[in-house]
N, C-alpha and C. Protein backbone atom coordinates (compact mmCIF):
# COMPACT_ATOMS: atom_id res chain seq x y z
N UNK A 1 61.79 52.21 8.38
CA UNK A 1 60.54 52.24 7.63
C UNK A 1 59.59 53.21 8.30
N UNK A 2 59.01 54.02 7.32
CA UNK A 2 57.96 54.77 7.72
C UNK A 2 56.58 54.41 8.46
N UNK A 3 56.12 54.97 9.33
CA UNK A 3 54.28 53.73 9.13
C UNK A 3 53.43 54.03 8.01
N UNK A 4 53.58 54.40 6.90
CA UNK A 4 52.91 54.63 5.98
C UNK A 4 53.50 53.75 5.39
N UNK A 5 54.99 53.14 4.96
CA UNK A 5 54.96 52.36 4.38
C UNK A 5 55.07 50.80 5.11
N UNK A 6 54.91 51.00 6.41
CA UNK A 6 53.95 49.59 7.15
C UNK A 6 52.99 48.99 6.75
N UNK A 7 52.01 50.30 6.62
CA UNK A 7 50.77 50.56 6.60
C UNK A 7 50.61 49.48 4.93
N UNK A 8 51.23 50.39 4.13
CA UNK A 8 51.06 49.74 2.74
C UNK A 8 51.86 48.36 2.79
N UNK A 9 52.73 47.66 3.43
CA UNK A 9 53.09 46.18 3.19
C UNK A 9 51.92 45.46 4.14
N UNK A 10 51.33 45.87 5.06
CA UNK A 10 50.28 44.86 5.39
C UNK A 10 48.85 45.10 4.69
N UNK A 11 48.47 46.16 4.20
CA UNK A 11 47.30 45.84 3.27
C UNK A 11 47.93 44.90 2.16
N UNK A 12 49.22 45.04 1.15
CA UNK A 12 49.21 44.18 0.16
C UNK A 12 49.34 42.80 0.88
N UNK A 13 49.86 42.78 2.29
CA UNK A 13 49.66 41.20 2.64
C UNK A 13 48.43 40.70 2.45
N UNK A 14 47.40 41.83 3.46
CA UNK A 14 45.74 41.05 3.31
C UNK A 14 45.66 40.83 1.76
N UNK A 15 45.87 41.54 0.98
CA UNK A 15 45.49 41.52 -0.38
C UNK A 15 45.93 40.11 -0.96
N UNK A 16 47.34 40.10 -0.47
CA UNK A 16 47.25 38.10 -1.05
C UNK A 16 47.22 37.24 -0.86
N UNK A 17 46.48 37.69 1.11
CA UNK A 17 46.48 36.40 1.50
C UNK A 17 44.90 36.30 0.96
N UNK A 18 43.96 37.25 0.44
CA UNK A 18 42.76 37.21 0.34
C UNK A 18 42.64 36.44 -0.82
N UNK A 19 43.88 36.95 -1.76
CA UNK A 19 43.99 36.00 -3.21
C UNK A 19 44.02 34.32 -3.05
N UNK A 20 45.25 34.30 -2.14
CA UNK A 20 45.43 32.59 -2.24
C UNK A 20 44.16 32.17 -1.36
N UNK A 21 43.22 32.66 -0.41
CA UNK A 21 41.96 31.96 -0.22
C UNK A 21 41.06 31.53 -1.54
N UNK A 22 41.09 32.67 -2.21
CA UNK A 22 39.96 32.34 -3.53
C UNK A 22 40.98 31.60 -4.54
N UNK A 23 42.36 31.11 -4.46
CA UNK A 23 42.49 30.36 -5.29
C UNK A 23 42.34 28.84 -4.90
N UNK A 24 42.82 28.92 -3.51
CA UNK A 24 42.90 27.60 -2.43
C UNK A 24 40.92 27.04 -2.57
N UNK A 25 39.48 27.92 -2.63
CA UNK A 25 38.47 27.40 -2.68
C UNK A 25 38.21 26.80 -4.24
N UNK A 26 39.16 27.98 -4.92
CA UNK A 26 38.52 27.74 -6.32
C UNK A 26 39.23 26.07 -6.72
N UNK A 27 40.44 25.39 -6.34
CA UNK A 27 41.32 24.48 -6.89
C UNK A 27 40.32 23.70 -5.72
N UNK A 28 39.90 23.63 -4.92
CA UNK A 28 38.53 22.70 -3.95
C UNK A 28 37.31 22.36 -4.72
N UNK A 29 37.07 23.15 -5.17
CA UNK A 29 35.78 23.00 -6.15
C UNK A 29 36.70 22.20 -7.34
N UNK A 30 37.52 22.54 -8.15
CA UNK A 30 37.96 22.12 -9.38
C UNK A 30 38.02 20.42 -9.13
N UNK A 31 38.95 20.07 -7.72
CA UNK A 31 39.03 18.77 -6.95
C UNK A 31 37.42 17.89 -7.04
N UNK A 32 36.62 18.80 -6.18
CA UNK A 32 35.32 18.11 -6.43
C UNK A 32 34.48 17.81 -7.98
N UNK A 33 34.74 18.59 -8.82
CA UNK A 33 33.96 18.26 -9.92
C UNK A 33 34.56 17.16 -10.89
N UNK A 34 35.81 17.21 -10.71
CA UNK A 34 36.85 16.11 -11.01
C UNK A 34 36.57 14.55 -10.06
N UNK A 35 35.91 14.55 -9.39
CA UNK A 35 35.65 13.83 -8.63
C UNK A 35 34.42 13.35 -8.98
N UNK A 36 33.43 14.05 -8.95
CA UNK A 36 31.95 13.46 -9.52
C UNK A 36 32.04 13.03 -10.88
N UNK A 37 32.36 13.72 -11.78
CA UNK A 37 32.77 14.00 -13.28
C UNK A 37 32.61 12.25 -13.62
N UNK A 38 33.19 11.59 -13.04
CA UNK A 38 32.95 9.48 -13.56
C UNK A 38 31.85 9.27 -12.90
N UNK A 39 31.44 9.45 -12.07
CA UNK A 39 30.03 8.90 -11.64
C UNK A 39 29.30 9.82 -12.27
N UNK A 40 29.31 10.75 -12.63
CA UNK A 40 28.15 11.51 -13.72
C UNK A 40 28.09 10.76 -14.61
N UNK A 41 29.11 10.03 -15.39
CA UNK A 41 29.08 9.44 -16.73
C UNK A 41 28.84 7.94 -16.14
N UNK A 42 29.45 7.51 -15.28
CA UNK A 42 28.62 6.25 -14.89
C UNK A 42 27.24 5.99 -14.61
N UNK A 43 26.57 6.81 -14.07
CA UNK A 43 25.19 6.56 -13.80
C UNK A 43 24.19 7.12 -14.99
N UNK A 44 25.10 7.77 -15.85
CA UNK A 44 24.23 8.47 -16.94
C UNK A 44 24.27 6.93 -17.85
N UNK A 45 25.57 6.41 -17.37
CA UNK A 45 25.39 5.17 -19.06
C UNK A 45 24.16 4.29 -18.61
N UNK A 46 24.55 3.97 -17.36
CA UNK A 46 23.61 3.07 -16.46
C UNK A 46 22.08 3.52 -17.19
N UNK A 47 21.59 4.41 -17.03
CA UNK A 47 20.54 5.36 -17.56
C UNK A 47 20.39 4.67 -18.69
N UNK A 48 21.25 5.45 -19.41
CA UNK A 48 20.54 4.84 -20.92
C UNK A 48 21.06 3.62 -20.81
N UNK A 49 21.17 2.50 -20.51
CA UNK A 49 21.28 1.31 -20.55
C UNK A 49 20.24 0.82 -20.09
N UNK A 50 19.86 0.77 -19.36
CA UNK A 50 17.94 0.57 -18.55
C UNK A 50 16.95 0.77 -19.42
N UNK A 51 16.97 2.38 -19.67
CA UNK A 51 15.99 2.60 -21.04
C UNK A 51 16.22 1.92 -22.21
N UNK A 52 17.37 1.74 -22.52
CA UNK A 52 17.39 0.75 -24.07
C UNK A 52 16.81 -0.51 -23.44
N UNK A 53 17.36 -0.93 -22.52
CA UNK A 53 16.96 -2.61 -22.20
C UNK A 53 15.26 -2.49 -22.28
N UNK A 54 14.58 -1.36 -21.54
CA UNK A 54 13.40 -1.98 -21.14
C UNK A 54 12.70 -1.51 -22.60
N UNK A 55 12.90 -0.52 -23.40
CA UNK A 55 12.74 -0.16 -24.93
C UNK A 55 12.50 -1.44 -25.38
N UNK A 56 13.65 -2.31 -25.78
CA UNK A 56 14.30 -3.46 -26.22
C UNK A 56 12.98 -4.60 -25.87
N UNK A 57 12.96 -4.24 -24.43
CA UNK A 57 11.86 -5.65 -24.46
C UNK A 57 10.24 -5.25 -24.19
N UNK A 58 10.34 -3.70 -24.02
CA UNK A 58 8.70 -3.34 -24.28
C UNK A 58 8.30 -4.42 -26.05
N UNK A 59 9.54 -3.78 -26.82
CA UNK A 59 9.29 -4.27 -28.46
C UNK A 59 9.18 -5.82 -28.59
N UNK A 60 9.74 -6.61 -27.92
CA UNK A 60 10.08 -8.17 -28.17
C UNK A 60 8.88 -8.39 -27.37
N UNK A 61 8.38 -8.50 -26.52
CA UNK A 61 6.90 -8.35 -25.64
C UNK A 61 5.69 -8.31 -26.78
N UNK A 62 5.84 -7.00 -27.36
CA UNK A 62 4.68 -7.01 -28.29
C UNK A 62 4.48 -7.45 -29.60
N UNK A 63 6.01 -8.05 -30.15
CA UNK A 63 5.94 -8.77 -31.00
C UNK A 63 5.99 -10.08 -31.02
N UNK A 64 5.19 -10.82 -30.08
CA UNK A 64 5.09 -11.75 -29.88
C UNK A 64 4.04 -12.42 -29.86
């Protein structure tokens, strides 16, 4: 092997090892949002469940 074509098999190495970093952070993030994703919807129902309740009895309160 030439060193020119050394030269060119270790830049395409950096080149994919640079790839599988940004795929290895990007599938980290995907992990985390998959992760919050039920407690987003849990605390959002929670939410509107509070507001209807206290809705609910601001109205029964004043119609009384």
């Amino acid at each position: 092997m030439t060193e020119r074509e050394i030269l060119r098999l270790i830049e395409e190495t950096r080149k994919f090892t640079a790839e599988q970093h940004k795929l290895i952070a990007e599938a980290s993030k995907f992990r985390m949002e998959r992760w919050l994703t039920p407690l987003i919807v849990v605390f959002g129902g929670l939410g509107a469940f509070s507001a209807s309740y206290a809705a609910v009895s601001a109205l029964l309160h004043i119609a009384k």
